[in-house]
Protein backbone atom coordinates (compact mmCIF):
# COMPACT_ATOMS: atom_id res chain seq x y z
CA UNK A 1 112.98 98.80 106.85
CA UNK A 2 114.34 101.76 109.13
CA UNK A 3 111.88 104.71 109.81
CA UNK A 4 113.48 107.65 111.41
CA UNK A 5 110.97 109.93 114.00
CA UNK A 6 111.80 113.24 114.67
CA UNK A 7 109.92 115.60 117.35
CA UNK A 8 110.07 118.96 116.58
CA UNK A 9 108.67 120.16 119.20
CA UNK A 10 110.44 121.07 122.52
CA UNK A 11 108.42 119.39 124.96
CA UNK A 12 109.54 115.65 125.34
CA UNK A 13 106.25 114.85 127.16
CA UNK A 14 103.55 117.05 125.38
CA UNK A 15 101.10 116.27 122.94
CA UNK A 16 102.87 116.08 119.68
CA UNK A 17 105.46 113.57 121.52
CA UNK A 18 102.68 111.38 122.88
CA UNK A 19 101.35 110.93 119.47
CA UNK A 20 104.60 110.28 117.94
CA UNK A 21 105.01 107.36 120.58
CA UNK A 22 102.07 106.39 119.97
CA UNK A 23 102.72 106.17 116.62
CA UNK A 24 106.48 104.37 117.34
CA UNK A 25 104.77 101.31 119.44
CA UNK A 26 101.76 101.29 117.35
CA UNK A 27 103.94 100.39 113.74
CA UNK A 28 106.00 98.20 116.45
CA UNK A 29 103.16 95.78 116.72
CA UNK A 30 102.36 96.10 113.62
CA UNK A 31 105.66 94.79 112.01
CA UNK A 32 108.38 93.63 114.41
CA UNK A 33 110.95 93.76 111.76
CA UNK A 34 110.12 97.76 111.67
CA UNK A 35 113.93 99.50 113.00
CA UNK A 36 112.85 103.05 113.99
CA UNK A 37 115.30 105.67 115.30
CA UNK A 38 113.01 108.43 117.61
CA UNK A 39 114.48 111.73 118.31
CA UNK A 40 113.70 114.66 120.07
CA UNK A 41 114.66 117.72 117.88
CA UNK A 42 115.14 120.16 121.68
CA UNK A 43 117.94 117.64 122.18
CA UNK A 44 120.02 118.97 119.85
CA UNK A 45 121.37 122.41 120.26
CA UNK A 46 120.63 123.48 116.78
CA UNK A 47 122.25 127.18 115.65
CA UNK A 48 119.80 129.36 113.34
CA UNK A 49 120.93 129.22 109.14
CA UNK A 50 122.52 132.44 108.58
CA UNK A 51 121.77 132.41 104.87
CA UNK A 52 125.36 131.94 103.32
CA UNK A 53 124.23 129.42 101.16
CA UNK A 54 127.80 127.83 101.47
CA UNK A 55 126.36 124.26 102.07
CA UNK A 56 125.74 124.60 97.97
CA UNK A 57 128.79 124.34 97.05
CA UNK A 58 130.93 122.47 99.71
CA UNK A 59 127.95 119.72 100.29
CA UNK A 60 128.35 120.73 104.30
CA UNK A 61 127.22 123.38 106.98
CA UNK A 62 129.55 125.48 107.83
CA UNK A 63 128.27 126.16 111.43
CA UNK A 64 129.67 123.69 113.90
CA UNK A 65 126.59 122.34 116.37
CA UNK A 66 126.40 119.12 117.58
CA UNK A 67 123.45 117.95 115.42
CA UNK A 68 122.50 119.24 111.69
CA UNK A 69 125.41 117.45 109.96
CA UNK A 70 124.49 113.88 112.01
CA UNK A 71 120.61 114.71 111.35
CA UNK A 72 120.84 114.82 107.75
CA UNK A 73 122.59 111.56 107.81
CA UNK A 74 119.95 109.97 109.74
CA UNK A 75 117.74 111.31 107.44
CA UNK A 76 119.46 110.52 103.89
CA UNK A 77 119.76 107.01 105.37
CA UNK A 78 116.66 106.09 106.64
CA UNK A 79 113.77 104.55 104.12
CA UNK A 80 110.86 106.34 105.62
CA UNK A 81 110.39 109.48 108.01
CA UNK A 82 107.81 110.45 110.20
CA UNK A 83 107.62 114.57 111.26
CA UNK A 84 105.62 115.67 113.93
CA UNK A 85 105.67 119.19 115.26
CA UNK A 86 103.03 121.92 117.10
CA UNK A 87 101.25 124.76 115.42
CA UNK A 88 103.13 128.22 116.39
CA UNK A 89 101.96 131.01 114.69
CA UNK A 90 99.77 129.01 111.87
CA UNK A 91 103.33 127.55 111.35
CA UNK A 92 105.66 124.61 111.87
CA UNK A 93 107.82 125.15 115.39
CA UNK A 94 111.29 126.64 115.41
CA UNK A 95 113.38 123.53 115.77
CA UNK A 96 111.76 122.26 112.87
CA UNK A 97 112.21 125.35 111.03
CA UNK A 98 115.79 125.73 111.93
CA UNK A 99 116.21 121.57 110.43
CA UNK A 100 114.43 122.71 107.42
CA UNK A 101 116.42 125.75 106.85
CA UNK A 102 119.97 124.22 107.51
CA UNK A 103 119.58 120.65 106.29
CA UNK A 104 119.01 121.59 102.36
CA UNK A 105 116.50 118.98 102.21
CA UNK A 106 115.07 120.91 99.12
CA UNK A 107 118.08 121.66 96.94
CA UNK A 108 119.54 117.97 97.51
CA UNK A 109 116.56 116.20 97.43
CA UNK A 110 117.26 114.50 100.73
CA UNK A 111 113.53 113.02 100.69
CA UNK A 112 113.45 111.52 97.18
CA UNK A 113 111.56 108.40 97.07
CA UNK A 114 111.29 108.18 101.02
CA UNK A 115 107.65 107.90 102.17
CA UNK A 116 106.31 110.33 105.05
CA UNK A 117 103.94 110.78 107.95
CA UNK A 118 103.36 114.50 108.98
CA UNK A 119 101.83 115.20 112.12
CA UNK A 120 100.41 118.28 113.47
CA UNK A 121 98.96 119.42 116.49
CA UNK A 122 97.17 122.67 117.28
CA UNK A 123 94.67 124.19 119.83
CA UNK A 124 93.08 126.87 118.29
CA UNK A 125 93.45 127.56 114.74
CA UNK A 126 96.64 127.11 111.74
CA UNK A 127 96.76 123.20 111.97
CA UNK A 128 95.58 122.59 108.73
CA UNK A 129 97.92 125.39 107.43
CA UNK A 130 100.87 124.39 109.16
CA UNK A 131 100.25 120.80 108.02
CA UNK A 132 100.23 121.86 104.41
CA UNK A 133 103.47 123.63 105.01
CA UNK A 134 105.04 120.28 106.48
CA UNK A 135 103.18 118.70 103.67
CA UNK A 136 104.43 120.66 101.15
CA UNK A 137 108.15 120.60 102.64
CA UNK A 138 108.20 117.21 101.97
CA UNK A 139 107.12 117.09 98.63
CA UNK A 140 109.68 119.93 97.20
CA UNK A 141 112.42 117.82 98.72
CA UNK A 142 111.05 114.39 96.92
CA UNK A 143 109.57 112.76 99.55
CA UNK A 144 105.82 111.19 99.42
CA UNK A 145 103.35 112.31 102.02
CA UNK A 146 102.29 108.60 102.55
CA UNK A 147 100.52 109.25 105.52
CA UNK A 148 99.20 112.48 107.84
CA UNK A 149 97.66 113.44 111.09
CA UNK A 150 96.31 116.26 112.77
CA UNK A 151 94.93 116.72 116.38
CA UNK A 152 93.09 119.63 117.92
CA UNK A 153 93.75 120.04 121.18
CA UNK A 154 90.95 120.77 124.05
CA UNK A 155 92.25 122.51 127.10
CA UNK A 156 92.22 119.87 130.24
CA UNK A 157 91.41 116.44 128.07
CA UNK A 158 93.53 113.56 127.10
CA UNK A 159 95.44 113.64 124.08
CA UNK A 160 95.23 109.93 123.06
CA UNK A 161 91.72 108.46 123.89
CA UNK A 162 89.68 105.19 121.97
CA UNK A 163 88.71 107.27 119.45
CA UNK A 164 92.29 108.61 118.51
CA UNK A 165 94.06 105.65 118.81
CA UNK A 166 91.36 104.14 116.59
CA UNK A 167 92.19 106.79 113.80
CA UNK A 168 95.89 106.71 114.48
CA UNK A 169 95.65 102.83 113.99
CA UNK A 170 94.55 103.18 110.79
CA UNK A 171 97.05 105.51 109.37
CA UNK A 172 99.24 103.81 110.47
CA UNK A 173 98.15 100.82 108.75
CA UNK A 174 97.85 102.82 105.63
CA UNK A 175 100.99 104.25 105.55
CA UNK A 176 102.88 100.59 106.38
CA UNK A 177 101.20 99.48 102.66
CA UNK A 178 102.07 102.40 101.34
CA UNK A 179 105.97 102.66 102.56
CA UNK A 180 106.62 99.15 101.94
CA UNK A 181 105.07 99.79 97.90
CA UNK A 182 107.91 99.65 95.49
CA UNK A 183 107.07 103.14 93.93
CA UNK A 184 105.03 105.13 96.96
CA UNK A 185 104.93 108.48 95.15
CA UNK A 186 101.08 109.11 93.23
CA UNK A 187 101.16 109.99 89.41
CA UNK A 188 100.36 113.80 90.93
CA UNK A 189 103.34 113.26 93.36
CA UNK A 190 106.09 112.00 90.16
CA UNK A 191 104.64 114.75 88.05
CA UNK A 192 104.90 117.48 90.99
CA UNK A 193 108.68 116.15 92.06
CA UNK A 194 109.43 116.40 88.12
CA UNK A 195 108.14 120.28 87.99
CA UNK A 196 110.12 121.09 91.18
CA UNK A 197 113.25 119.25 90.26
CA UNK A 198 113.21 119.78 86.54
CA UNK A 199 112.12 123.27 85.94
CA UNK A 200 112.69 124.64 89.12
CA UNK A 201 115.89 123.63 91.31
CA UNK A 202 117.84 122.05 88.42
CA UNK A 203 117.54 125.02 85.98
CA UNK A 204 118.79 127.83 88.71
CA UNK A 205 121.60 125.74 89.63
CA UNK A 206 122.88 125.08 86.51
CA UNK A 207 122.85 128.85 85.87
CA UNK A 208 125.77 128.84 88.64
CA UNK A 209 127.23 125.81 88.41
CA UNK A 210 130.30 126.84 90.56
CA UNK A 211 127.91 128.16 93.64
CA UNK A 212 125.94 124.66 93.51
CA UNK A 213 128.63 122.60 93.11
CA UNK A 214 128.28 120.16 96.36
CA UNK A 215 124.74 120.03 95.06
CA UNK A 216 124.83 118.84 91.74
CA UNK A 217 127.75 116.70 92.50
CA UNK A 218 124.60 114.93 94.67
CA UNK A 219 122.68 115.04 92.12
CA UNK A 220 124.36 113.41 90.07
CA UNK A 221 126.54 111.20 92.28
CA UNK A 222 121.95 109.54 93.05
CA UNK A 223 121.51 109.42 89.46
CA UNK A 224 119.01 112.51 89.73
CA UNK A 225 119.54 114.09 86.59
CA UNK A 226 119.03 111.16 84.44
CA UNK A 227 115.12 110.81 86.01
CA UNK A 228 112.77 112.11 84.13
C-alpha cells in the first residue's frame, strides 16, 4: 500500500510538518510494508490557476512549473493521501489552495475511492472551518475522509507532547483499518460522491461535451460513468 503526504504549508520545520512526521514514522511502525512518499508543497514552485479552464479539455495544465503535472500523478497513483496544512484566514494555506485549484481534483475525480487523513493546525480561531473545507475538498473529488486531526496551537509549548501522540496514535490506527477496508467510503460518503458526480459534475459537462473533453475521456477511460 503507498500513502502519499503532502505539507501544505511552507515551513518544513513548523507545526503542521512535525505532525505530519509524526504521523509518517508513527504508520511506519505500525505496518512496515506501508510505502509513503512525503512532500513538502513550498518545494515546488507552484504558479497561481489563471482560470482558463483549458485542463478540461486537453486533460493537462497549460502552465509550465516544475510540479502540478508530477503532483497529480503522485496523487492519481497513490492508494491513500494524507493533507496537512495551517489555518490562514479561517482557510486552507496558499500552496494548498494553488494544488487544489490547478490539479482538477474535483472535475476528474482524482480522489475516488482513495482514503484520507486531513490535518489542520491553528492558533486562534478557523481550524474547525478550515478542516471542513479540506474535508469537504476531499469528498467532492471522491475521496473518503478516513481519518482527521486538528491541533490548537499555544504560543511557547510543544507541539507533540504524551497526550498528542497518544491521540495521534489512535487515528492513526483507525485510519490503517479503515484504508486497508475493501470499500472505505460510509453509505453517507457513496450517496454524497453519487450527488456530486451524478447530478452535479457529470450533468454540466455533458452540456459541453467539447470544453470537457480531457475530462470525460477520464471518466470514462476509470469506468466512472457506469457507477452508480
Amino acid at each position: 500500500m503507498h500513502l502519499l503526504i503532502i505539507n501544505g504549508s511552507p515551513r518544513k520545520s513548523g507545526a503542521t510538518a512535525k505532525i505530519l512526521t509524526y504521523i509518517h514514522e508513527k504508520l511506519c511502525t505500525m505496518d512496515s510494508e506501508l510505502e509513503i512518499t512525503h512532500i513538502d508543497l513550498s518545494n515546488y514552485n507552484l504558479k497561481l490557476c489563471v482560470g482558463c479552464m483549458g485542463c478540461y479539455k486537453t486533460g493537462y495544465c497549460f502552465i509550465q512549473d516544475d510540479g502540478v503535472e508530477r503532483l497529480r500523478s503522485l496523487i492519481d497513483q497513490c492508494d491513500g493521501l494524507i493533507l496537512g496544512s495551517p489555518t490562514y484566514t479561517s482557510n486552507v494555506s496558499g500552496y494548498l489552495k494553488i494544488l487544489m485549484y490547478r490539479g482538477y481534483f474535483i472535475f476528474e475525480q482524482l480522489l475516488r475511492n482513495k482514503p484520507c487523513f486531513s490535518v489542520i493546525t491553528y492558533e486562534n480561531a478557523g481550524g474547525k472551518k478550515a478542516q471542513k473545507i479540506l474535508n469537504e475538498f476531499i469528498h467532492y473529488s471522491g475521496g473518503s475522509v478516513s481519518g482527521h486531526y486538528r491541533k490548537k496551537l499555544n504560543h511557547g509549548s510543544e507541539v507533540l507532547n504524551k497526550a498528542t501522540e497518544k491521540t495521534i496514535d489512535r487515528k492513526c490506527a483507525q485510519y490503517l483499518v479503515r484504508a486497508k477496508r475493501t470499500m472505505s467510503l460510509s453509505v453517507l460518503e457513496i450517496v454524497m460522491r453519487a450527488i456530486v458526480f451524478h447530478v452535479g459534475l457529470r450533468r454540466h459537462a455533458m452540456k459541453n461535451p467539447v470544453r470537457y473533453k480531457a475530462v470525460i475521456d477520464r471518466w470514462n477511460n476509470k469506468g466512472y460513468t457506469q457507477t452508480r
